[in-house]
PDB file of N, CA and C in Angstrom:
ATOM      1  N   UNK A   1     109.435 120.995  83.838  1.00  0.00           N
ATOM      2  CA  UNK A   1     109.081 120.166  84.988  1.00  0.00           C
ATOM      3  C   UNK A   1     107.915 119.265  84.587  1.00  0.00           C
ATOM      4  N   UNK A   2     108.336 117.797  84.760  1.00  0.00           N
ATOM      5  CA  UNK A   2     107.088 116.871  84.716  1.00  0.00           C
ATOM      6  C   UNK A   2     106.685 115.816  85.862  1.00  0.00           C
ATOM      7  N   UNK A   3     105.626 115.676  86.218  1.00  0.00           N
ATOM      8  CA  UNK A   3     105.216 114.574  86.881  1.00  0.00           C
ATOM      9  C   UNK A   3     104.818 112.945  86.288  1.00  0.00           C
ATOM     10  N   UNK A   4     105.347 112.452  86.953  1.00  0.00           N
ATOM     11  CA  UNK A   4     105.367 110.817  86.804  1.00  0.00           C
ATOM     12  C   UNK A   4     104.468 109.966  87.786  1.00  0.00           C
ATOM     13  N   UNK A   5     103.760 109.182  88.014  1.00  0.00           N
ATOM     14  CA  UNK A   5     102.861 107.938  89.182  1.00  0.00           C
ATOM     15  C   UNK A   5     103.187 107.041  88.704  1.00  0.00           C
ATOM     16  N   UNK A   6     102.944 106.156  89.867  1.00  0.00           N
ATOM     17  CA  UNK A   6     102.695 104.485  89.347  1.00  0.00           C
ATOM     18  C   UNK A   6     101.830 104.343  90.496  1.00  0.00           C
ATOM     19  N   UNK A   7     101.379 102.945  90.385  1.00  0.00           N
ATOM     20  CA  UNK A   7     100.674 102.486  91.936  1.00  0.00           C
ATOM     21  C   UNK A   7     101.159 101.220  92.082  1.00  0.00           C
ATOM     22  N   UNK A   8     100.731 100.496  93.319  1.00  0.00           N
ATOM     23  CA  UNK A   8     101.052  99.354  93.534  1.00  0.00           C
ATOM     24  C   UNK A   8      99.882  98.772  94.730  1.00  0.00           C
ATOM     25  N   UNK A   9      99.754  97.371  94.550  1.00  0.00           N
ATOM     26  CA  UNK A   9      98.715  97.128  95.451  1.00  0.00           C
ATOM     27  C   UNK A   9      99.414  96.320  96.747  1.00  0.00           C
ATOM     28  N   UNK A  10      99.039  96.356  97.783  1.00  0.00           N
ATOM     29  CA  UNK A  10      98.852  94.617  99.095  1.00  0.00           C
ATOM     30  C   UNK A  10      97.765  94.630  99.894  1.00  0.00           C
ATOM     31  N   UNK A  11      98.077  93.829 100.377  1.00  0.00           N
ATOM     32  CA  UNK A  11      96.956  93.140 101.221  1.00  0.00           C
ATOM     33  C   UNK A  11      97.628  93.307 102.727  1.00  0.00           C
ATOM     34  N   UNK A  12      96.577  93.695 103.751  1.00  0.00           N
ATOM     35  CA  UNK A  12      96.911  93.821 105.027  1.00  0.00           C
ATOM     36  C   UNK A  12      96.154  93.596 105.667  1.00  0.00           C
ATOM     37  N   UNK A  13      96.118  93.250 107.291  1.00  0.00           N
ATOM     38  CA  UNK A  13      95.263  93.407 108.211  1.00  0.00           C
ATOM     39  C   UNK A  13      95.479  94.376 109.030  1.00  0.00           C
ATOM     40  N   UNK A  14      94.906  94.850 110.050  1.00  0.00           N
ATOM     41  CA  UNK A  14      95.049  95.926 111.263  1.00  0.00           C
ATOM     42  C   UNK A  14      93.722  95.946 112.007  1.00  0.00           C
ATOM     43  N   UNK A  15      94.070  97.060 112.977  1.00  0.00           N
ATOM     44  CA  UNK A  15      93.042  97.307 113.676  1.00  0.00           C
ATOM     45  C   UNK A  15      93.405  98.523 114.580  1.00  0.00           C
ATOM     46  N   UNK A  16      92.084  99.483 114.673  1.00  0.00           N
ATOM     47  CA  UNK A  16      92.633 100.818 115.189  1.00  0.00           C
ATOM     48  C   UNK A  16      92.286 100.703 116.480  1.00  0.00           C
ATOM     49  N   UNK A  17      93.077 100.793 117.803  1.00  0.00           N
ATOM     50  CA  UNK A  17      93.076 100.640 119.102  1.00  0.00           C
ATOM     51  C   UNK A  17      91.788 101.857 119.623  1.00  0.00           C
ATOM     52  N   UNK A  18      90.669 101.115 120.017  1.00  0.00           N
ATOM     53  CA  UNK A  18      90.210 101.827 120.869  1.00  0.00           C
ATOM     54  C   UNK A  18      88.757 102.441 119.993  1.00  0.00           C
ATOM     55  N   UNK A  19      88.843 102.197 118.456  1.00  0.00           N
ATOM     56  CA  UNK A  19      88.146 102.367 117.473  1.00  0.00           C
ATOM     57  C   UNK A  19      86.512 101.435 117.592  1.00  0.00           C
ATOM     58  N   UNK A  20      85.498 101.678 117.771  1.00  0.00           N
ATOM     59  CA  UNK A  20      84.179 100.825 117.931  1.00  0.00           C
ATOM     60  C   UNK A  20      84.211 100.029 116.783  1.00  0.00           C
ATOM     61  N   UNK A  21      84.187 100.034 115.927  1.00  0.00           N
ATOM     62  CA  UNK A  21      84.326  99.444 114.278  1.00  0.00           C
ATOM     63  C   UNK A  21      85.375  98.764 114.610  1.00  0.00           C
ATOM     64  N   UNK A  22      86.428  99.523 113.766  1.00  0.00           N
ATOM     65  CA  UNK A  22      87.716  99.109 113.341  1.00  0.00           C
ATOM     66  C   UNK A  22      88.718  98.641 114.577  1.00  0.00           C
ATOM     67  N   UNK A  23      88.002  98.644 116.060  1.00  0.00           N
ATOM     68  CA  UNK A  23      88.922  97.829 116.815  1.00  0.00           C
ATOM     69  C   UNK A  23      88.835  96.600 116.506  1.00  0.00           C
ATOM     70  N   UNK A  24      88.349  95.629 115.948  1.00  0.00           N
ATOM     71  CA  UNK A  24      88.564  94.399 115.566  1.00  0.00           C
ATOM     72  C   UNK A  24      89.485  94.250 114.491  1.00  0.00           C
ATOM     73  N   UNK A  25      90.598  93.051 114.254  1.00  0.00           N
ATOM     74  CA  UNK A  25      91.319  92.791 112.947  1.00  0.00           C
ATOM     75  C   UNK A  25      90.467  92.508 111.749  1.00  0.00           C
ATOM     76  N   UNK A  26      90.784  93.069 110.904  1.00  0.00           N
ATOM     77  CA  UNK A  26      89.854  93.388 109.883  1.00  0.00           C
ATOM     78  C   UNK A  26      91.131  93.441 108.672  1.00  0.00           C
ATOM     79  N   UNK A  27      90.809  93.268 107.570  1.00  0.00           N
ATOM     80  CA  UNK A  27      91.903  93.490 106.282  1.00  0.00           C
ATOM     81  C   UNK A  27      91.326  94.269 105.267  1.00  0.00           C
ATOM     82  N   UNK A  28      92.145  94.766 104.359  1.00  0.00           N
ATOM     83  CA  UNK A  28      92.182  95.774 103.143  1.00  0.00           C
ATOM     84  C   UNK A  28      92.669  94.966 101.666  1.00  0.00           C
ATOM     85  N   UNK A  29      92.442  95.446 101.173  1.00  0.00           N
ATOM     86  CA  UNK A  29      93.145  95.786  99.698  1.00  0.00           C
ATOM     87  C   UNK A  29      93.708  97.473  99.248  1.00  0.00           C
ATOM     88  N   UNK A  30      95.004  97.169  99.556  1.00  0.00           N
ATOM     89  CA  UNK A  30      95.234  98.948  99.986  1.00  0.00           C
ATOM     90  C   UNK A  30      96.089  98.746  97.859  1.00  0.00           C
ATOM     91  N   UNK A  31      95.814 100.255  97.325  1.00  0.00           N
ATOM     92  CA  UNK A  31      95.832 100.540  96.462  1.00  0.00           C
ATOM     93  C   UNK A  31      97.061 102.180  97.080  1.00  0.00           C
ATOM     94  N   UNK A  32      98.679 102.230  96.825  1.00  0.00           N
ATOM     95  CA  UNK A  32      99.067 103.369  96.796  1.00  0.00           C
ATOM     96  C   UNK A  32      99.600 103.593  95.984  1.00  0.00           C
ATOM     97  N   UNK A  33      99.685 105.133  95.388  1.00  0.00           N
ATOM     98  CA  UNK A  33      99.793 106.067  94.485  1.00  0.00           C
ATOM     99  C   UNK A  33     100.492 106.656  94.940  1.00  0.00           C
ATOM    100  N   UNK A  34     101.926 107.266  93.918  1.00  0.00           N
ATOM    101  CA  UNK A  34     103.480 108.002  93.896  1.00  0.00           C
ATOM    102  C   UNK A  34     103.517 108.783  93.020  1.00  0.00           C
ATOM    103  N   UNK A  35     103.617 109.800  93.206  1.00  0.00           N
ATOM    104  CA  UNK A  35     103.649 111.106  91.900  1.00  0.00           C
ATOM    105  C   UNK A  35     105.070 111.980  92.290  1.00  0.00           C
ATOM    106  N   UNK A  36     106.010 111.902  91.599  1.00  0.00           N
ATOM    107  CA  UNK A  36     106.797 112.609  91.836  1.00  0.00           C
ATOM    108  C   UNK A  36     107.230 113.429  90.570  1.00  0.00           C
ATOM    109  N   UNK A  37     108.161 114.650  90.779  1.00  0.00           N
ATOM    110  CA  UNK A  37     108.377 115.402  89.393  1.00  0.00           C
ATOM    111  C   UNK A  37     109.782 116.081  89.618  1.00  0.00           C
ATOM    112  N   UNK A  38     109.980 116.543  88.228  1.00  0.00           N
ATOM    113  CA  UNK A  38     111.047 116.628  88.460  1.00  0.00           C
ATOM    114  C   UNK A  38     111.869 117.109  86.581  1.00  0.00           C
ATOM    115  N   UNK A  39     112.831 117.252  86.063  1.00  0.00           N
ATOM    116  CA  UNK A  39     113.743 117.829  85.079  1.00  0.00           C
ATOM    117  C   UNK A  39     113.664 116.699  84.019  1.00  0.00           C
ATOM    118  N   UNK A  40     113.368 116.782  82.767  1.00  0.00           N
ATOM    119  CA  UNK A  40     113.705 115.741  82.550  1.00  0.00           C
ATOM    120  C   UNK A  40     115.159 116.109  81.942  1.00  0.00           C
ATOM    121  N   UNK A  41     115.739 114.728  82.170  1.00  0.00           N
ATOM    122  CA  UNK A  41     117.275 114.195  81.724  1.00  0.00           C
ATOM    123  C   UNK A  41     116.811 112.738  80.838  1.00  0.00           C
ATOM    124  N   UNK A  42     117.751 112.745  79.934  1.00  0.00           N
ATOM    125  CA  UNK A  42     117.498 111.695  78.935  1.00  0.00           C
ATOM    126  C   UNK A  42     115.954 111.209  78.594  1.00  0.00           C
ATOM    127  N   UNK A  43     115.046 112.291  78.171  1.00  0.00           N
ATOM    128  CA  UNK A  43     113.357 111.981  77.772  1.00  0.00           C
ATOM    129  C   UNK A  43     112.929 111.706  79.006  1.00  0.00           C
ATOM    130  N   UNK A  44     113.624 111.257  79.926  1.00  0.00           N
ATOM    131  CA  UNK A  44     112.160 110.869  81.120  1.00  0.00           C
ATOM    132  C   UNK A  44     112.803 111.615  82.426  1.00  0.00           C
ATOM    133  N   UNK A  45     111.599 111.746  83.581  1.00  0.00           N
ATOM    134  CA  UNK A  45     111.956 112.241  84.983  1.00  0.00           C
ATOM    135  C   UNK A  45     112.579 111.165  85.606  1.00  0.00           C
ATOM    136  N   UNK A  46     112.276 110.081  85.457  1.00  0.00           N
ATOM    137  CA  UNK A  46     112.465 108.745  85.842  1.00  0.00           C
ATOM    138  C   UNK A  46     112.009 107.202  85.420  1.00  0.00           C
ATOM    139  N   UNK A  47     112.607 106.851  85.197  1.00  0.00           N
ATOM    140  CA  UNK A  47     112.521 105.305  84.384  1.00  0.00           C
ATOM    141  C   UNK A  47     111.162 104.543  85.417  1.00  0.00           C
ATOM    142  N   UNK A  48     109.909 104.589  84.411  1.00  0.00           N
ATOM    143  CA  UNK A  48     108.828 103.551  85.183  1.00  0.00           C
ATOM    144  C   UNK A  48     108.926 102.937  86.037  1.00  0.00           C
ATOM    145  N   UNK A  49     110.157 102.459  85.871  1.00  0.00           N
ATOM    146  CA  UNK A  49     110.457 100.605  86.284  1.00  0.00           C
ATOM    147  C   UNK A  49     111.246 100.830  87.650  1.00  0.00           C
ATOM    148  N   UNK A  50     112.019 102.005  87.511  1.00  0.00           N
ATOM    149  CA  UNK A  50     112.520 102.640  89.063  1.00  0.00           C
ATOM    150  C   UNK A  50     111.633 102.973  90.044  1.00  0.00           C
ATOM    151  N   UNK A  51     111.144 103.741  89.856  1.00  0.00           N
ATOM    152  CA  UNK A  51     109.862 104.271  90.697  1.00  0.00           C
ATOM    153  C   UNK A  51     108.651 103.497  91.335  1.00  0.00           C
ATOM    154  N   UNK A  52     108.266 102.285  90.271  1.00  0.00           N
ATOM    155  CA  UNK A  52     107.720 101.003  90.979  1.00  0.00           C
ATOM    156  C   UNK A  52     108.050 100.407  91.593  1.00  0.00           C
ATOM    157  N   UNK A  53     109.609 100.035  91.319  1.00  0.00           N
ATOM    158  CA  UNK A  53     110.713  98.967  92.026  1.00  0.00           C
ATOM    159  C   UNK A  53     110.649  99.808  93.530  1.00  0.00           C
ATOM    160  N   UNK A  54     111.046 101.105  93.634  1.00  0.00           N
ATOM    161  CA  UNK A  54     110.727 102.171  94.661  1.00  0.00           C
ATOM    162  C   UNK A  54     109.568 101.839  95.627  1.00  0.00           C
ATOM    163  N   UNK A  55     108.279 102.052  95.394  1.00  0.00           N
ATOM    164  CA  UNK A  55     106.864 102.017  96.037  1.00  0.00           C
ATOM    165  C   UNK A  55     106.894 100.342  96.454  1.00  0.00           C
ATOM    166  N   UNK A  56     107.262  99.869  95.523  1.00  0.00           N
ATOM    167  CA  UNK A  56     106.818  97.787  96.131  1.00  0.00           C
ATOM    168  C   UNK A  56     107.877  97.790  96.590  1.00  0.00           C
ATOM    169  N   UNK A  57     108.995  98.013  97.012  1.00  0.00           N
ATOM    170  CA  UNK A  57     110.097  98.221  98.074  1.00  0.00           C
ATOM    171  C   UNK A  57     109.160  98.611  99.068  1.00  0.00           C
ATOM    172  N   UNK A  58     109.114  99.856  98.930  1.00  0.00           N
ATOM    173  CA  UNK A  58     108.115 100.753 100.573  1.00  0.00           C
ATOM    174  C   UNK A  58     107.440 100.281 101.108  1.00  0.00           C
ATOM    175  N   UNK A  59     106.652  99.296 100.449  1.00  0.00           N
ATOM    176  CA  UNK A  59     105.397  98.390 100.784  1.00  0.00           C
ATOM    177  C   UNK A  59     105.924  97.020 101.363  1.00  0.00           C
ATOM    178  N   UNK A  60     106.556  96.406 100.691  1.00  0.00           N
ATOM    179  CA  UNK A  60     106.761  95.489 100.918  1.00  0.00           C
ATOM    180  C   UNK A  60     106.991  94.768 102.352  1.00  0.00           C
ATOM    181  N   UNK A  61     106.872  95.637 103.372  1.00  0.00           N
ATOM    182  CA  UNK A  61     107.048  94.891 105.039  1.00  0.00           C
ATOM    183  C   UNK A  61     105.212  95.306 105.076  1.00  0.00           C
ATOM    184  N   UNK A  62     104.775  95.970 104.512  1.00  0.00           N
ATOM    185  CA  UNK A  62     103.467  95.459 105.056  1.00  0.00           C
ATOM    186  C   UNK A  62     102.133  94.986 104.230  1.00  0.00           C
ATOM    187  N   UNK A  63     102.813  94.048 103.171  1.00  0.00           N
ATOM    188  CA  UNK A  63     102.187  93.028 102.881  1.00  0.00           C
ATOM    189  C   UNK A  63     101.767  91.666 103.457  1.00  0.00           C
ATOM    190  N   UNK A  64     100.879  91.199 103.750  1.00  0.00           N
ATOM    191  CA  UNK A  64     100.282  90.140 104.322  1.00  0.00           C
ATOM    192  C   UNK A  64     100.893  90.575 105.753  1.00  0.00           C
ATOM    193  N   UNK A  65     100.585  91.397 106.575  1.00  0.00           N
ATOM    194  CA  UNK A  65     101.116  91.325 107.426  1.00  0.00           C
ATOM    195  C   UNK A  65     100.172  91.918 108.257  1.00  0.00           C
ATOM    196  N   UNK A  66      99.956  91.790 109.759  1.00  0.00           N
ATOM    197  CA  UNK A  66      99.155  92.935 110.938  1.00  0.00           C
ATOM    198  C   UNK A  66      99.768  94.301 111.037  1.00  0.00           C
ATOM    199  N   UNK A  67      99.376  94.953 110.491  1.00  0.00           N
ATOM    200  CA  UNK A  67      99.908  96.114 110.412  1.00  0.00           C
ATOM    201  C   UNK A  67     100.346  96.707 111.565  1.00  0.00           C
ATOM    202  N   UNK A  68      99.249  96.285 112.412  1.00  0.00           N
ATOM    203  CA  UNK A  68      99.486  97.102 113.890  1.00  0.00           C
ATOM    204  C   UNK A  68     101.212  96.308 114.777  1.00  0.00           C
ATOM    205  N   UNK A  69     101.519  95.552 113.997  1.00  0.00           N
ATOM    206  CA  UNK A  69     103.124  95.025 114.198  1.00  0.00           C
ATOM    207  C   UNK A  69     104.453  96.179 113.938  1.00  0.00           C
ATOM    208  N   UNK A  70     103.798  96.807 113.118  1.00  0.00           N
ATOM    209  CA  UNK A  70     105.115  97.535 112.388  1.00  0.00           C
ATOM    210  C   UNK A  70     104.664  99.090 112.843  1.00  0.00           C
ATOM    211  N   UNK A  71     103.066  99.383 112.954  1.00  0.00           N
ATOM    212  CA  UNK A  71     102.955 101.054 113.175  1.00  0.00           C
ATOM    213  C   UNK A  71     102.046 100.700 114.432  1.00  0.00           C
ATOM    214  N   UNK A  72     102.054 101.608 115.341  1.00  0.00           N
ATOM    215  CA  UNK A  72     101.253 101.371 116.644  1.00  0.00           C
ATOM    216  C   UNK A  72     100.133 101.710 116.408  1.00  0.00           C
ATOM    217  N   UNK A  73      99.992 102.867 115.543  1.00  0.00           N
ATOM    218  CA  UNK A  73      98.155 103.073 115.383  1.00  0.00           C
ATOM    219  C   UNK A  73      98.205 103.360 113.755  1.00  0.00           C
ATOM    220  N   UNK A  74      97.663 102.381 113.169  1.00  0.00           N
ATOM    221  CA  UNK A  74      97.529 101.970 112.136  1.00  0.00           C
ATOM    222  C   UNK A  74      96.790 102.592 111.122  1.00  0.00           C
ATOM    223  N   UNK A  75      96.441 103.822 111.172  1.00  0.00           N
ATOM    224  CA  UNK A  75      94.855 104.642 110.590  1.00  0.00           C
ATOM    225  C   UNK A  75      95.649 104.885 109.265  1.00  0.00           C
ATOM    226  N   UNK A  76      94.620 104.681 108.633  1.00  0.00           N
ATOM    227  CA  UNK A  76      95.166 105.028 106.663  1.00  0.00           C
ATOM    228  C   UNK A  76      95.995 106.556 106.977  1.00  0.00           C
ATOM    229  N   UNK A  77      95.766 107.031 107.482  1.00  0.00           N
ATOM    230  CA  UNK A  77      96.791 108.285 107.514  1.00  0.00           C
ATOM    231  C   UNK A  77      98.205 108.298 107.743  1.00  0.00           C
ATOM    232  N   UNK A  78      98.207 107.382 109.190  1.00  0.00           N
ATOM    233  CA  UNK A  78      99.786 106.619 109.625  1.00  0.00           C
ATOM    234  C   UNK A  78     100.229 105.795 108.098  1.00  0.00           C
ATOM    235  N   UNK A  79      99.211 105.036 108.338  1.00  0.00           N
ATOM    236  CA  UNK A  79      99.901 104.251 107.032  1.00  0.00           C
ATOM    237  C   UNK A  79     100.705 104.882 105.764  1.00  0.00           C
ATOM    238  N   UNK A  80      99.879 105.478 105.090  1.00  0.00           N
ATOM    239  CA  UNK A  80     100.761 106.702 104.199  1.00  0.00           C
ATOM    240  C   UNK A  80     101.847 107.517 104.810  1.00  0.00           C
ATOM    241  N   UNK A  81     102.147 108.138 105.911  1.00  0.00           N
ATOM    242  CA  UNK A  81     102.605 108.312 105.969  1.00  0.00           C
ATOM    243  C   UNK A  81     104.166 107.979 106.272  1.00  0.00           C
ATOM    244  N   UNK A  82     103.797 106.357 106.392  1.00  0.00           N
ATOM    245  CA  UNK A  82     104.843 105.289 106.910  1.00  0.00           C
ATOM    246  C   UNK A  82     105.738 104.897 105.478  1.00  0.00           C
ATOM    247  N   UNK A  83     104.462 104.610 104.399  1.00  0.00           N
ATOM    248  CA  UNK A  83     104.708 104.866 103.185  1.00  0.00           C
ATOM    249  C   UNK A  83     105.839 105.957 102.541  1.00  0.00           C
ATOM    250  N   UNK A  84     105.491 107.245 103.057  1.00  0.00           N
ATOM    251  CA  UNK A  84     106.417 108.476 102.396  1.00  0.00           C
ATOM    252  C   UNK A  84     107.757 108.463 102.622  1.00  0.00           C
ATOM    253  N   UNK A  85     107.716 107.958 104.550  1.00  0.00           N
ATOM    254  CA  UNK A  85     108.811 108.094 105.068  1.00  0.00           C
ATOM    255  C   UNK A  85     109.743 107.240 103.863  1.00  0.00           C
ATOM    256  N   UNK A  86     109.526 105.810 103.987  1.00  0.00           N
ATOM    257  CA  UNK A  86     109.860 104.968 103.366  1.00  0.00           C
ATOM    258  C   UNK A  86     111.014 104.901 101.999  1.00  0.00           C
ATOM    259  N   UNK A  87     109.683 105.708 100.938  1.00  0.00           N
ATOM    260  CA  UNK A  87     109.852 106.299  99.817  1.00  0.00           C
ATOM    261  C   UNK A  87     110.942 107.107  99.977  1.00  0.00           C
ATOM    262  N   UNK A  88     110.926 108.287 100.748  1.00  0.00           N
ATOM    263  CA  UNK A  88     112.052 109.629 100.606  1.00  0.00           C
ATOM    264  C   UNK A  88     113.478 108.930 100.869  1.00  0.00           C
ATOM    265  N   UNK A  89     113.383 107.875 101.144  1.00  0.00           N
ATOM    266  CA  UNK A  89     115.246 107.603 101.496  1.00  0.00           C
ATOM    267  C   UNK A  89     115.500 106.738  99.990  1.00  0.00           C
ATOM    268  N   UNK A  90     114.536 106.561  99.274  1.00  0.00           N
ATOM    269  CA  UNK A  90     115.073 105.491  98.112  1.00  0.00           C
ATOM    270  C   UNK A  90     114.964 106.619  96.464  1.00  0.00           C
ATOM    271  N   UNK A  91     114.000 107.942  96.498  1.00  0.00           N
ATOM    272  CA  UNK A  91     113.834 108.349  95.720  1.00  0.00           C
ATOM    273  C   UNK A  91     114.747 109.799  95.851  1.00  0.00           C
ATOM    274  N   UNK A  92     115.936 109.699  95.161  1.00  0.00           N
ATOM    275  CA  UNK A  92     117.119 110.902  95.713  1.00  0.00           C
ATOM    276  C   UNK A  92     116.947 112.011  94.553  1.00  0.00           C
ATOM    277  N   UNK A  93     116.870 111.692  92.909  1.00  0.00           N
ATOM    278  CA  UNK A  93     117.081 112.803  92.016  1.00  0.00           C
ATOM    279  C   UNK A  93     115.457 113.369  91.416  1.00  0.00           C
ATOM    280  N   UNK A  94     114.766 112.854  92.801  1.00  0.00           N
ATOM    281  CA  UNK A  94     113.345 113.334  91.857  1.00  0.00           C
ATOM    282  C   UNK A  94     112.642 114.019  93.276  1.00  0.00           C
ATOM    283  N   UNK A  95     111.690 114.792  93.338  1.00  0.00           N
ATOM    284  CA  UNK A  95     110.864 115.418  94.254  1.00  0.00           C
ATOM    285  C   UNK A  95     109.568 114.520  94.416  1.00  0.00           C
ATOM    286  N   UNK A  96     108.999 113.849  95.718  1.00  0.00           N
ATOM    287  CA  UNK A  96     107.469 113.372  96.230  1.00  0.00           C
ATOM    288  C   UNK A  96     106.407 114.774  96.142  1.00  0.00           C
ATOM    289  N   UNK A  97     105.686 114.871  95.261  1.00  0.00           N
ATOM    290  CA  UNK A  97     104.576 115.386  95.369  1.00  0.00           C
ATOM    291  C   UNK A  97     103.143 115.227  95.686  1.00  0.00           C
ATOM    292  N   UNK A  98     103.085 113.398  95.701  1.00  0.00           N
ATOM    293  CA  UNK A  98     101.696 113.393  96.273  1.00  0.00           C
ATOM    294  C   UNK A  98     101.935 111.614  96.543  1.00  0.00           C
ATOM    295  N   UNK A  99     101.486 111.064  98.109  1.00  0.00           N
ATOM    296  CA  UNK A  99     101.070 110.245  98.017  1.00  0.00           C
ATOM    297  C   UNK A  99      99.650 109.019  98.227  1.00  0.00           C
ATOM    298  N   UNK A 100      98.957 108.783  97.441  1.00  0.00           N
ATOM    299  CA  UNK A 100      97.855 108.662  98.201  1.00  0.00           C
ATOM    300  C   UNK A 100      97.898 107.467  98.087  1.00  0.00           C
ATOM    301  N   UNK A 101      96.626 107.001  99.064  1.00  0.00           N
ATOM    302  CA  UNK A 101      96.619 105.310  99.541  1.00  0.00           C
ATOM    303  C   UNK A 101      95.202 104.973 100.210  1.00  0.00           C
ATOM    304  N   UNK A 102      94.709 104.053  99.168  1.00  0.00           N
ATOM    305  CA  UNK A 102      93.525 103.989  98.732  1.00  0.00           C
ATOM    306  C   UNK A 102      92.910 102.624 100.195  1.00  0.00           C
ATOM    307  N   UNK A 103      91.895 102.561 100.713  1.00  0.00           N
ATOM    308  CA  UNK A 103      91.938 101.558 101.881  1.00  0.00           C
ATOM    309  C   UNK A 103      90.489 101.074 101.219  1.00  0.00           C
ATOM    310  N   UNK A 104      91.140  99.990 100.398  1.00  0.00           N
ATOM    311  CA  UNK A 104      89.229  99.237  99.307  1.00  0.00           C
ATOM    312  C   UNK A 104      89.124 100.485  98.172  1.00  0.00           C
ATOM    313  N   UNK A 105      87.920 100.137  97.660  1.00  0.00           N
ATOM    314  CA  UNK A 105      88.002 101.017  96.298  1.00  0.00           C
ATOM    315  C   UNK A 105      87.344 102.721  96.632  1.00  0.00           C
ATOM    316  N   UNK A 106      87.001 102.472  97.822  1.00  0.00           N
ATOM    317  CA  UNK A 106      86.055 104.230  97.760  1.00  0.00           C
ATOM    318  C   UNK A 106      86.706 104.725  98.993  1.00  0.00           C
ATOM    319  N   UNK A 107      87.770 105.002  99.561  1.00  0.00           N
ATOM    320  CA  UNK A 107      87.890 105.915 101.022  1.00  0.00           C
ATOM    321  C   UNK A 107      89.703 105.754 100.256  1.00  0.00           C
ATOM    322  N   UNK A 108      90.033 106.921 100.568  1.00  0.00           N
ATOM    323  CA  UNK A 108      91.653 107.067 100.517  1.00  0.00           C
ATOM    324  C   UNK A 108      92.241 108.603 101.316  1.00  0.00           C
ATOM    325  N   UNK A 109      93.429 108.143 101.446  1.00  0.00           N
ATOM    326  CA  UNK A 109      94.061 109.656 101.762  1.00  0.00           C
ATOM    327  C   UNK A 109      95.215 110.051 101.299  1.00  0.00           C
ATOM    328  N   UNK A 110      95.423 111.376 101.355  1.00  0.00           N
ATOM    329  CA  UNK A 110      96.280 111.883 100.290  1.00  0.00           C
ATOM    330  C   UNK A 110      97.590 112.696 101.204  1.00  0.00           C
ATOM    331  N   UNK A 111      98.663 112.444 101.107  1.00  0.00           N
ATOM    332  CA  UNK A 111      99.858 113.400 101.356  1.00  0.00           C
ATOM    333  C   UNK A 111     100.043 114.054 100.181  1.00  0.00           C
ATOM    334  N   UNK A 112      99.845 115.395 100.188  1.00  0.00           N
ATOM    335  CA  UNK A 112     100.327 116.193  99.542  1.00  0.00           C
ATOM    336  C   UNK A 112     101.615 116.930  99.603  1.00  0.00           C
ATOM    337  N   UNK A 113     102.629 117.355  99.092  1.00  0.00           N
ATOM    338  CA  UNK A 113     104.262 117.518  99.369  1.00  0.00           C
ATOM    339  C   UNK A 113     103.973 119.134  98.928  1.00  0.00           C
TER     340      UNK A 113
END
C-alpha cells in the first residue's frame, strides 16, 4: 500500500453569514491537498497527471468565483468538504485519505478519511 498527493491552487471570494470579520466579501488564495492510496498496479497507485486532472476538475466551479453562490455557508471546513464530495465520484480505483485546504499560507483544514 502507497500514498500519492498533488495540490492545486484558486482564487475565491466569500463571506461567512453572520461572521463579525469574515461577514464582509473578502478573497483567498486557497492551496488544496489530495492524498490518496492504494495497490500499486503497473509501478504506480495512480498516474500524477490523473489525480491532478481529478482535484482541478473539483475545483474548478470555484475558481474566481463568490463562493457563497455554490455553498451557503462557506467556512474552510464546508469548503473541503465540498471539495471531497466532488473528488469521490471522479477517483474510483484508489482510496481518499486526506484532504486538506489551505485558506492563505498559515490557517488550513484537514479531512481525514
Amino acid at each position: 500500500m502507497m500514498r500519492v498527493g498533488v495540490a492545486e491552487y484558486f482564487d475565491s471570494s466569500h463571506y461567512i453569514p453572520g461572521h463579525e470579520k469574515c461577514g464582509k466579501v473578502h478573497g483567498h488564495t486557497y492551496r488544496v491537498e489530495v492524498e490518496v492510496e492504494g495497490e500499486l498496479k503497473n509501478g504506480m497507485v495512480i498516474d500524477f497527471a490523473d489525480l491532478k486532472k481529478a482535484l482541478k476538475d473539483a475545483v474548478e466551479e470555484l475558481d474566481h468565483r463568490l463562493i457563497n453562490e455554490i455553498i451557503e455557508n462557506p467556512t474552510c471546513e464546508n469548503i473541503c468538504l465540498y471539495i471531497y464530495e466532488r473528488l469521490k465520484g471522479k477517483l474510483k480505483d484508489v482510496k481518499i485519505v486526506r484532504v486538506r485546504l489551505y485558506e492563505g499560507k498559515d490557517k488550513w483544514v484537514e479531512l481525514i478519511l
